[in-house]
C-alpha atoms as a PDB file:
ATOM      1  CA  UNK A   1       9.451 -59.699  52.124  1.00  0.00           C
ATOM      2  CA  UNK A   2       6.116 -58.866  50.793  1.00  0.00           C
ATOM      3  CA  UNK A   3       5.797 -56.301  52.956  1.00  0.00           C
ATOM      4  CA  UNK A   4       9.153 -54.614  51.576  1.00  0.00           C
ATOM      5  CA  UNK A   5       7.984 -55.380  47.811  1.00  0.00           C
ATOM      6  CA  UNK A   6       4.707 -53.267  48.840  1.00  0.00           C
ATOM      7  CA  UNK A   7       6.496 -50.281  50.507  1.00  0.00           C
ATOM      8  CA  UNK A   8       8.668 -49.975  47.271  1.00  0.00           C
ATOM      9  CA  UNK A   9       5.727 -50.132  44.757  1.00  0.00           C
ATOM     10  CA  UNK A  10       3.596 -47.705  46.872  1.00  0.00           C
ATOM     11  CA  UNK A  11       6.723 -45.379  47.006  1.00  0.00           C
ATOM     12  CA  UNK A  12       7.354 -45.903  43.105  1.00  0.00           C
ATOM     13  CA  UNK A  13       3.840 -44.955  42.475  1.00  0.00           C
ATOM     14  CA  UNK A  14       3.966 -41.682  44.730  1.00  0.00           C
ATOM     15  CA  UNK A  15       6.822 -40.745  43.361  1.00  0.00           C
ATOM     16  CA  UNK A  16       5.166 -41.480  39.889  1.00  0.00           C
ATOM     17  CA  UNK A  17       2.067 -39.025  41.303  1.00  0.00           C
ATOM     18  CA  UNK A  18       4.714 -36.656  41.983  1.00  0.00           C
ATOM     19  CA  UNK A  19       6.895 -36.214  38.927  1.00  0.00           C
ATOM     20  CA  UNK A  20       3.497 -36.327  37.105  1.00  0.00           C
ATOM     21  CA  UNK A  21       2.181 -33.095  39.018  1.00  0.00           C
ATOM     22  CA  UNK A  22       5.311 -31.622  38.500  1.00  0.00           C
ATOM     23  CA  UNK A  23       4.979 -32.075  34.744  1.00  0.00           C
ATOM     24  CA  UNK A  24       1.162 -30.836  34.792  1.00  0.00           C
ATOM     25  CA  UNK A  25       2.106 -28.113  37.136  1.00  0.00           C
ATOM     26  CA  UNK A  26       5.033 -27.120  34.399  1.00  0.00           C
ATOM     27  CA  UNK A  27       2.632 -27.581  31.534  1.00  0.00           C
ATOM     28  CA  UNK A  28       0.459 -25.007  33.257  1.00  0.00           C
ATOM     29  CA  UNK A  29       3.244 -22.515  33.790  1.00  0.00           C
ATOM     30  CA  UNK A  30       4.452 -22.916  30.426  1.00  0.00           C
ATOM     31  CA  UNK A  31       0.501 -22.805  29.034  1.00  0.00           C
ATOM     32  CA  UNK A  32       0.238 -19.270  30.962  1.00  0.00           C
ATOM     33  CA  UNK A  33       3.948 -17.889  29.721  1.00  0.00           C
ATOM     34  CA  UNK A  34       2.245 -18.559  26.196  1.00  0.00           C
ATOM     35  CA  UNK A  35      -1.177 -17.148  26.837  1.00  0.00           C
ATOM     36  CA  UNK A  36       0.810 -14.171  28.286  1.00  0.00           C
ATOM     37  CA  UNK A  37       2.529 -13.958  25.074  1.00  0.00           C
ATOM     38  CA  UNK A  38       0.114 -14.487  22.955  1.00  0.00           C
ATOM     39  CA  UNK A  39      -1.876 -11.450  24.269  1.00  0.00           C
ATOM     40  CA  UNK A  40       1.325  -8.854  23.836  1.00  0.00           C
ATOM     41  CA  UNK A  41       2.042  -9.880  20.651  1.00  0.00           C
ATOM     42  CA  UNK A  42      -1.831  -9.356  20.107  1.00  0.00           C
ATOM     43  CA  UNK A  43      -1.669  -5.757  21.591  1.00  0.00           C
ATOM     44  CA  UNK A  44       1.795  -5.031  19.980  1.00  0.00           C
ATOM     45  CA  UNK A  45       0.492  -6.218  16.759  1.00  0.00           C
ATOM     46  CA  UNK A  46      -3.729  -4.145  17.219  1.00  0.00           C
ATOM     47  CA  UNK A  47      -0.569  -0.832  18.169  1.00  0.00           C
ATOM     48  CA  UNK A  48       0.990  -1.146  15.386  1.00  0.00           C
ATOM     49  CA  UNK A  49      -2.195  -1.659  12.820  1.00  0.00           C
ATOM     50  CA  UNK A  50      -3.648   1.234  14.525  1.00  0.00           C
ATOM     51  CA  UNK A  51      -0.539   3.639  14.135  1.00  0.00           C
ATOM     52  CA  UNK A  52      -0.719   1.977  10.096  1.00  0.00           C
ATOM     53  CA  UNK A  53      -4.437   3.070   9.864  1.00  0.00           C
ATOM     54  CA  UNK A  54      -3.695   6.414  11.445  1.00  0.00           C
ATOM     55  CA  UNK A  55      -0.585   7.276   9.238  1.00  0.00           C
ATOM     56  CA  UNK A  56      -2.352   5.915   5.970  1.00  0.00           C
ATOM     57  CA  UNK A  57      -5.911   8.167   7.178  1.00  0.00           C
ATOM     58  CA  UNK A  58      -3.417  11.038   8.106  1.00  0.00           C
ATOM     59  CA  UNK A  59      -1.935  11.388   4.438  1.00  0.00           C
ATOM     60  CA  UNK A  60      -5.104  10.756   3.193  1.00  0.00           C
ATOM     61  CA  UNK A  61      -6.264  14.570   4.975  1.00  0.00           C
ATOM     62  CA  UNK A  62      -3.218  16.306   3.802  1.00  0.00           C
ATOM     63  CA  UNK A  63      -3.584  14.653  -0.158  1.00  0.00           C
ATOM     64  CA  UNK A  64      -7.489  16.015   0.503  1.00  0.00           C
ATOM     65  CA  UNK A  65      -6.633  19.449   0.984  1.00  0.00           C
ATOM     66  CA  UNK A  66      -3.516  19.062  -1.454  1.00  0.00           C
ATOM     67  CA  UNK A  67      -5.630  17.955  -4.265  1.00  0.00           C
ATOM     68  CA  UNK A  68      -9.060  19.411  -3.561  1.00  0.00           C
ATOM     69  CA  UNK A  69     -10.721  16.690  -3.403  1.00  0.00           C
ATOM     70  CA  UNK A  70     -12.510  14.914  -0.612  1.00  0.00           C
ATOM     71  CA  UNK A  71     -11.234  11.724   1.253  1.00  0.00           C
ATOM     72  CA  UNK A  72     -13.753   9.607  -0.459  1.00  0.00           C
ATOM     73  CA  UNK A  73     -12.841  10.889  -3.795  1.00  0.00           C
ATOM     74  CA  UNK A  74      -9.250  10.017  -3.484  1.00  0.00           C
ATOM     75  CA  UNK A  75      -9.893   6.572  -2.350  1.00  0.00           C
ATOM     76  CA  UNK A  76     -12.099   5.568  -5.046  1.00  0.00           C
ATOM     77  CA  UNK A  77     -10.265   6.847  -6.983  1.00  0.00           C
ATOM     78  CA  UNK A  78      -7.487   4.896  -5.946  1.00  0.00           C
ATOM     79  CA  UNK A  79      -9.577   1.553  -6.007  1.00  0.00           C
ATOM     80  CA  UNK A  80     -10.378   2.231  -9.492  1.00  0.00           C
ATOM     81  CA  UNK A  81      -6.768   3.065 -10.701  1.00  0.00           C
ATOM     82  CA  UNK A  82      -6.023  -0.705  -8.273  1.00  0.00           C
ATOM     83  CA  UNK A  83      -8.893  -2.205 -10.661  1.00  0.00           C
ATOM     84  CA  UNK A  84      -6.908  -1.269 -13.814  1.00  0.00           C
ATOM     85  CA  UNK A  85      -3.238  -1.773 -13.045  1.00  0.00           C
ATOM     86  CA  UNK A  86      -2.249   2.034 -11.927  1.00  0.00           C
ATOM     87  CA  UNK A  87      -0.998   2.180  -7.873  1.00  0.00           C
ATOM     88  CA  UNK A  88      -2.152   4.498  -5.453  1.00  0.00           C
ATOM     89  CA  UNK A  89       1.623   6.461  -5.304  1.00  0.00           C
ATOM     90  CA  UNK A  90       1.273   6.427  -9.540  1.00  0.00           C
ATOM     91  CA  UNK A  91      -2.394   7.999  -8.910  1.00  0.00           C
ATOM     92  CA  UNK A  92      -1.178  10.767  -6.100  1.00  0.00           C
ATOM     93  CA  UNK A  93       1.382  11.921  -8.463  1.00  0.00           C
ATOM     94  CA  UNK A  94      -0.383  11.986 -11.461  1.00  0.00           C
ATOM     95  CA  UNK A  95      -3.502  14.336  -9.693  1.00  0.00           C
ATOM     96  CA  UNK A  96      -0.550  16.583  -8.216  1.00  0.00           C
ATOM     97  CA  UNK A  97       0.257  16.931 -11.215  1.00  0.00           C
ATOM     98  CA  UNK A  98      -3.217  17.251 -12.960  1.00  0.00           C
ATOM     99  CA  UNK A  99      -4.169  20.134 -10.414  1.00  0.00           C
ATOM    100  CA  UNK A 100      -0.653  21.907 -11.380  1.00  0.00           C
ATOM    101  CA  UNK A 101      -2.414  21.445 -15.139  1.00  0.00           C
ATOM    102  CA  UNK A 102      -5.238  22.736 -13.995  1.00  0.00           C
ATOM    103  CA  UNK A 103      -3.849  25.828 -12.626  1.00  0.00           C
ATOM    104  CA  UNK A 104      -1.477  26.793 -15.466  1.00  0.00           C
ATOM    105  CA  UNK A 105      -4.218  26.205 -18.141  1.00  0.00           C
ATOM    106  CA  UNK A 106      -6.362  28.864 -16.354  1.00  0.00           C
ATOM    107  CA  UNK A 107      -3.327  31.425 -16.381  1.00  0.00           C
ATOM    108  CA  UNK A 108      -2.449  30.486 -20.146  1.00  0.00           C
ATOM    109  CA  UNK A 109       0.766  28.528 -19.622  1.00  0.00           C
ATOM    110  CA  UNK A 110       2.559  24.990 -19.139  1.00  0.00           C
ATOM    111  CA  UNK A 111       1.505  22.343 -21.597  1.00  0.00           C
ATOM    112  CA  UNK A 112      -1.576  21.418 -20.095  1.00  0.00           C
ATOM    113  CA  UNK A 113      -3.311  24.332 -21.980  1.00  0.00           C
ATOM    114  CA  UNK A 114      -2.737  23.130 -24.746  1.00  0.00           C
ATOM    115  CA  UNK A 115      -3.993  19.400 -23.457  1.00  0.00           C
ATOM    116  CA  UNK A 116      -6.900  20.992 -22.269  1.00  0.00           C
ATOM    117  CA  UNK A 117      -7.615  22.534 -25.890  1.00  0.00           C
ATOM    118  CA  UNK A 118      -6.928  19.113 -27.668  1.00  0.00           C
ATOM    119  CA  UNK A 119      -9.929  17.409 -25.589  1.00  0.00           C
ATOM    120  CA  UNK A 120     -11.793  20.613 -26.113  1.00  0.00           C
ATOM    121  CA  UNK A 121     -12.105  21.464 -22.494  1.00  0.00           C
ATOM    122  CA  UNK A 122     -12.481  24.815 -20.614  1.00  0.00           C
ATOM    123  CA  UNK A 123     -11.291  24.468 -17.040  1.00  0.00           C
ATOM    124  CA  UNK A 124     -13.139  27.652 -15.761  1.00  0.00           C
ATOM    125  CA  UNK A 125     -16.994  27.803 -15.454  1.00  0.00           C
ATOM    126  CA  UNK A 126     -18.940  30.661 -17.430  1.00  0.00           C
ATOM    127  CA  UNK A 127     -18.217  33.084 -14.192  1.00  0.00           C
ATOM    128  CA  UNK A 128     -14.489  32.212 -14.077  1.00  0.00           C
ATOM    129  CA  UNK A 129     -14.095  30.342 -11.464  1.00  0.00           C
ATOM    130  CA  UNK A 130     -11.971  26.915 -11.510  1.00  0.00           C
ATOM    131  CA  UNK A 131     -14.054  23.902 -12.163  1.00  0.00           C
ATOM    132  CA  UNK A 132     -13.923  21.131  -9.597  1.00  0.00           C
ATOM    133  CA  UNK A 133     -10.764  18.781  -9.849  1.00  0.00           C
ATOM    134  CA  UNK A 134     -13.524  15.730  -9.835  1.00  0.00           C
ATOM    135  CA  UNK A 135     -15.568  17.614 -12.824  1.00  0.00           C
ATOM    136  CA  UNK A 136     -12.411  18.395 -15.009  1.00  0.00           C
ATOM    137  CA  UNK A 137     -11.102  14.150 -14.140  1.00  0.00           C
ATOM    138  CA  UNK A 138     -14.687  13.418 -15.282  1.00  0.00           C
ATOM    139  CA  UNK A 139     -14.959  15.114 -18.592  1.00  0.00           C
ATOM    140  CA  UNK A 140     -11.536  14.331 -19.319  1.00  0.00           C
ATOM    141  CA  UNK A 141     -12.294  10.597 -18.777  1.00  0.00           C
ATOM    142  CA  UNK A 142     -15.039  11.093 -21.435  1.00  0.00           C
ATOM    143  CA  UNK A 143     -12.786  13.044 -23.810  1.00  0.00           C
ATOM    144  CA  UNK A 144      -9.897  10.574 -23.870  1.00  0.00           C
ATOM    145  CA  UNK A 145     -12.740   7.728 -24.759  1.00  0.00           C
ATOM    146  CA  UNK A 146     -13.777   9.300 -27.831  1.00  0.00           C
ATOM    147  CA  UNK A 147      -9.656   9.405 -29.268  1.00  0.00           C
ATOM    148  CA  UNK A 148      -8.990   6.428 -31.064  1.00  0.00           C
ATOM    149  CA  UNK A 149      -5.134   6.555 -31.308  1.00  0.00           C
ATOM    150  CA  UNK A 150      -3.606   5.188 -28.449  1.00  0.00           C
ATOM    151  CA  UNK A 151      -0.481   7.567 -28.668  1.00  0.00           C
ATOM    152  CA  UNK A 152      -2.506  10.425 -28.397  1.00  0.00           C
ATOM    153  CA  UNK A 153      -4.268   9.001 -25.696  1.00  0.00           C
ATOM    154  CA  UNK A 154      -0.839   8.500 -23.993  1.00  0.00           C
ATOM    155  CA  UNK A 155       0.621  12.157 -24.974  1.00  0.00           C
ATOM    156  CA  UNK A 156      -2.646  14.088 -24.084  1.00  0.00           C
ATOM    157  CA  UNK A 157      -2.335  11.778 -20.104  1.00  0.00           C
ATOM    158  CA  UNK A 158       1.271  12.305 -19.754  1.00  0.00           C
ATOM    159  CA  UNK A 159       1.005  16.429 -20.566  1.00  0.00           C
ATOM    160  CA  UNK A 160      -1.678  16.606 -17.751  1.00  0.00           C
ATOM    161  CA  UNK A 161      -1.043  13.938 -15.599  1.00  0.00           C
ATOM    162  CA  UNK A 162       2.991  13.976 -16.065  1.00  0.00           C
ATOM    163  CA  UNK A 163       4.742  10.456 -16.046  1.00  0.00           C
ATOM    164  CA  UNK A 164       2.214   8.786 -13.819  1.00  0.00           C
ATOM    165  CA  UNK A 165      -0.345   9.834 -16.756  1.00  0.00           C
ATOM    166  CA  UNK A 166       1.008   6.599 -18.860  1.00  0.00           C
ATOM    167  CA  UNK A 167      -0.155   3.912 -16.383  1.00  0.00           C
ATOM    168  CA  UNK A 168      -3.611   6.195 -15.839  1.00  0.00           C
ATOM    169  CA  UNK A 169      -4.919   5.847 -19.571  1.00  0.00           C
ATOM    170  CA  UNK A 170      -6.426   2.528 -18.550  1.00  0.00           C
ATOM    171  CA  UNK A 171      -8.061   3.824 -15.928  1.00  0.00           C
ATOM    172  CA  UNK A 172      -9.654   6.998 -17.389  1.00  0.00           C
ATOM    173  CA  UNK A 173      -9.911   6.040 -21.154  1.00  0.00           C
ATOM    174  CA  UNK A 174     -13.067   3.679 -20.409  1.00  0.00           C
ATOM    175  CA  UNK A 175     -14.741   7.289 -19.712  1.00  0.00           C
ATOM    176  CA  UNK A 176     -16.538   8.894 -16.595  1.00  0.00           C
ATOM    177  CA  UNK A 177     -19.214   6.255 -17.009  1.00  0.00           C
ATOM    178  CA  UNK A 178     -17.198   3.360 -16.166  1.00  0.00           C
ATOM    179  CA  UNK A 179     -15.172   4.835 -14.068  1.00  0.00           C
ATOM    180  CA  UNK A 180     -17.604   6.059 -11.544  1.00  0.00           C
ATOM    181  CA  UNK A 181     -19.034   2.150 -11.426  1.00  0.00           C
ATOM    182  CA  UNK A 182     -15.382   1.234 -10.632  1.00  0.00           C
ATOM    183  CA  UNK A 183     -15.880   4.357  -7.525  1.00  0.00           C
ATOM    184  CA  UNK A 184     -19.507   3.389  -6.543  1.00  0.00           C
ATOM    185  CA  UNK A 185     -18.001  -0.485  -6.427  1.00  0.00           C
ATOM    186  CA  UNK A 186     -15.834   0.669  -3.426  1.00  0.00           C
ATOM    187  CA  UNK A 187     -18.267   2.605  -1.802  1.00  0.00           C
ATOM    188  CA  UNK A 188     -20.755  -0.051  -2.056  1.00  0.00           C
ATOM    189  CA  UNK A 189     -18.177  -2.738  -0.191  1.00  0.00           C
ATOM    190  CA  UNK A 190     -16.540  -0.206   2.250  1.00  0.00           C
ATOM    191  CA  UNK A 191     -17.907   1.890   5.091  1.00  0.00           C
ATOM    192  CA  UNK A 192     -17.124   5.294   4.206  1.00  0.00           C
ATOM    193  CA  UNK A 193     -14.311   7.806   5.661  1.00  0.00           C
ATOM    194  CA  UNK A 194     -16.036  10.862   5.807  1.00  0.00           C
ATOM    195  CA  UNK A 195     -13.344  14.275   5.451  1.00  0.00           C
ATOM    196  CA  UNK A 196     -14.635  15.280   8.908  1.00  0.00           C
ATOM    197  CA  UNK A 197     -13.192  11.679  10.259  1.00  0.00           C
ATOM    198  CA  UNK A 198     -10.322  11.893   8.187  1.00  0.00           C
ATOM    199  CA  UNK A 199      -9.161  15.548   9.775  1.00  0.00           C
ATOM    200  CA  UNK A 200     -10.114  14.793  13.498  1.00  0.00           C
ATOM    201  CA  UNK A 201      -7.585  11.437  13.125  1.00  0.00           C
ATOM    202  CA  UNK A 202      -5.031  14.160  10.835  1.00  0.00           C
ATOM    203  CA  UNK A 203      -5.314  16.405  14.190  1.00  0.00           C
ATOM    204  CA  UNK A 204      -4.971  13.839  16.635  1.00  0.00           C
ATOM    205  CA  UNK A 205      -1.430  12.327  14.683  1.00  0.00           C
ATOM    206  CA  UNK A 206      -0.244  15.915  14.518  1.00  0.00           C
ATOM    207  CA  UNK A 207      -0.924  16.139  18.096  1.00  0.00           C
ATOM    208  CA  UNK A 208       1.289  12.464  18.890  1.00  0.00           C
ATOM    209  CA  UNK A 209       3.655  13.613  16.309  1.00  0.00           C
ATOM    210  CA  UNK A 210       4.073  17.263  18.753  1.00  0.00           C
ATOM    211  CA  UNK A 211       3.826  15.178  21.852  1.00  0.00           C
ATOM    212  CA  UNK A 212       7.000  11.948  20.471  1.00  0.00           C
ATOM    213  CA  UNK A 213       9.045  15.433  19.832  1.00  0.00           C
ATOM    214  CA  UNK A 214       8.791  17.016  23.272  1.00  0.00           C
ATOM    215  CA  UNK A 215       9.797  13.872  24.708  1.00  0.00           C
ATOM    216  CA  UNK A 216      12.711  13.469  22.416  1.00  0.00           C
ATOM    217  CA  UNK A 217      13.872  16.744  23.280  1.00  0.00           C
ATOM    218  CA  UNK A 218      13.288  15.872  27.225  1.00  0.00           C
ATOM    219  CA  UNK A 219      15.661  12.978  26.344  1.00  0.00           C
ATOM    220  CA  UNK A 220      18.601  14.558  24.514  1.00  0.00           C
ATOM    221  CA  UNK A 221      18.264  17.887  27.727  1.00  0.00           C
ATOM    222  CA  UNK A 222      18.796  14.180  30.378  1.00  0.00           C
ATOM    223  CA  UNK A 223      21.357  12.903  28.075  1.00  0.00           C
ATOM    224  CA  UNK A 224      23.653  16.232  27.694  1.00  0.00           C
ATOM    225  CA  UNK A 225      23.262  16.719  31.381  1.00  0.00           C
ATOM    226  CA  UNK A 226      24.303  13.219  32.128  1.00  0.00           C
ATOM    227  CA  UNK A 227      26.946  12.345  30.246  1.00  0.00           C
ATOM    228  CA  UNK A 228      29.802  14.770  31.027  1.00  0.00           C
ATOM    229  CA  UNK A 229      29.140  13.771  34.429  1.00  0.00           C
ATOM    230  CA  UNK A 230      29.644  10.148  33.523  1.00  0.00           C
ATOM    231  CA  UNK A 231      32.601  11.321  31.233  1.00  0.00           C
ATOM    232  CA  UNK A 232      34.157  12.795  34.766  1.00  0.00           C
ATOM    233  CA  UNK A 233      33.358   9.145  36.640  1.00  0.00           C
ATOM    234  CA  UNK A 234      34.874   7.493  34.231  1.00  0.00           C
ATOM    235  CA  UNK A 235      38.132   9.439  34.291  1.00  0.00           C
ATOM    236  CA  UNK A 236      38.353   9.250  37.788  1.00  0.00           C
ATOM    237  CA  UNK A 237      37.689   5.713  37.942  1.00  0.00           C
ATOM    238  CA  UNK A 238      40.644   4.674  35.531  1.00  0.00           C
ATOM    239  CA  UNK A 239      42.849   7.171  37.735  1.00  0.00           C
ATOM    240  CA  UNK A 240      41.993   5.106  41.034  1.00  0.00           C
ATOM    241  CA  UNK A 241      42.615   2.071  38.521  1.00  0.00           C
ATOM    242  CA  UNK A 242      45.999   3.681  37.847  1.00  0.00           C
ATOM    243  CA  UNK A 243      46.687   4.270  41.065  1.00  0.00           C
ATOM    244  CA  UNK A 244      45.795   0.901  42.538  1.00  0.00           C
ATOM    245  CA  UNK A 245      48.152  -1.178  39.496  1.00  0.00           C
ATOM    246  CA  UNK A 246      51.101   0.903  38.780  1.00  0.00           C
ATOM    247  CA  UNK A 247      52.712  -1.753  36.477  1.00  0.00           C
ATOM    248  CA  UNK A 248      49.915  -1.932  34.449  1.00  0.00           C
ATOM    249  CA  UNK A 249      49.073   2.068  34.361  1.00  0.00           C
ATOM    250  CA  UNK A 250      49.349   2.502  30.627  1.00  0.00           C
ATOM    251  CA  UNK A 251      46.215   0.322  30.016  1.00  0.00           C
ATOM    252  CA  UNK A 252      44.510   3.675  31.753  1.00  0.00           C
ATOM    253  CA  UNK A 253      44.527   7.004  29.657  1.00  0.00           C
ATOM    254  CA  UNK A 254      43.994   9.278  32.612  1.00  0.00           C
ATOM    255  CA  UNK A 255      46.403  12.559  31.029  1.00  0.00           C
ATOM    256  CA  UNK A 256      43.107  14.356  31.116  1.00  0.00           C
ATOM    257  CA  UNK A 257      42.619  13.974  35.409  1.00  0.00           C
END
C-alpha cells in the first residue's frame, strides 16, 4: 500500500515537472512572439519617422528655392515665429507673400510699395539689384520697432506679409536684434541642415516619389490585363453553375456567355 501511495506521488510530481515545462516552454514562445513584435513595430515605427524627416527636409528644399532663402534661414526663422505664437504654415505664407512684396515694390506696383515707403525702405541696392529676402526681413524688423501704434504695425505686416502678417507682428516688431537671438537660440541647440543636405535628401524623395509611380503604373498594366480574364472565369463558372442546378438557374446571370 505504501508502495502504491509512492508510485502515485512520484507520478503527481512528474506530471507536475511536466505541465510546469510546458508552461515555461509557452512563456518562452510567447516571450519570443513579443520580442518579434516588438522589433517590427520598432522598424515600422524608425520607416515611418524617417519618411516624416524626409518629407518635412524635402519641403524644406523646395520653400528654400521658393523663398530665396537658405534651409537654415527658414528654420530659424520658424523657431522664432514658434517662440512668439506665429506657426510654421502662418510663417511660409506670410514670406510667400513678402517675396511677392518684394517683387512688385521693385516694379512699382501692389501695395507693398507703398509698405515699403511707410518704413522708409528701398528694396534694391544702389546698383539695382534686389536686396536679400533675409536683409529686407531684417530692416523691416527694425522699422516696425520704431512705430508705436499697434494698428499700423498690423496694416504695414498684413500689406507685406498678407493675412499671415497679423500673427507675425510679434515676432518681427521686437526688431532684427532680438530676433536674430531668437535664430542663433536654435542654431545653438540644433545641429545644423546645411542647403547642400537639404537638396541631396530633396533629390533622393524625388527619386522614391519617380520610383512608387512606376510601380503603380506596373500595377494598374497587371490589373487591366488580369481582370477581363477573371471577368471571363467568372462567367463561365456561373454557366457550369447553371448548368449543373437547372431549378435554381436564375440565381446565375450568365445572358452574357
Amino acid at each position: 500500500m505504501a508502495d502504491q501511495n509512492l508510485k502515485v506521488t512520484l507520478s503527481a510530481v512528474d506530471k507536475t515537472r511536466q505541465a510546469f515545462a510546458s508552461v515555461r516552454g509557452g512563456l518562452g514562445r510567447i516571450g519570443k512572439s513579443i520580442v518579434s513584435v516588438k522589433g517590427a513595430l520598432i522598424g515600422l515605427g524608425a520607416t515611418v519617422a524617417l519618411k516624416q524627416f524626409a518629407t518635412q527636409i524635402d519641403n524644406l528644399a523646395k520653400a528654400s528655392s521658393r523663398l530665396g532663402l537658405t534651409v537654415n534661414q527658414i528654420q530659424t526663422l520658424q523657431f522664432a515665429a514658434s517662440q512668439t505664437g506665429a506657426s510654421a504654415e502662418e510663417l511660409e505664407k506670410g514670406l510667400t507673400r513678402f517675396s511677392r512684396s518684394i517683387s512688385e515694390a521693385s516694379t512699382g506696383l501692389g501695395v507693398g510699395v507703398k509698405a515699403f515707403e511707410a518704413l522708409g525702405l528701398s528694396v534694391t541696392n544702389a546698383d539695382g539689384s534686389l536686396k536679400p529676402t533675409n536683409e529686407l526681413l531684417n530692416e523691416v524688423s527694425d522699422r516696425l520697432s520704431a512705430i508705436k501704434d499697434p494698428a499700423d504695425k498690423v496694416r504695414i505686416a498684413f500689406d507685406l506679409f498678407g493675412r499671415s502678417g497679423v500673427n507675425l507682428v510679434n515676432t518681427l516688431q521686437a526688431g532684427s536684434s532680438e530676433l536674430n537671438k531668437l535664430r542663433d537660440e536654435f542654431n545653438a541647440v540644433t545641429l545644423q541642415l546645411t542647403s547642400e543636405d537639404a537638396k541631396a535628401v530633396e533629390e533622393a524623395n524625388d527619386l522614391f516619389d519617380k520610383l512608387g509611380r512606376t510601380f503603380v503604373s506596373f500595377g494598374q498594366k497587371i490589373t487591366s490585363f488580369i481582370l477581363p480574364i477573371l471577368a471571363v472565369a467568372t462567367v463561365l463558372t456561373l454557366a457550369i453553375f447553371a448548368a449543373a442546378n437547372p431549378e435554381t438557374s436564375w440565381l446565375y446571370p450568365v445572358d452574357n456567355v
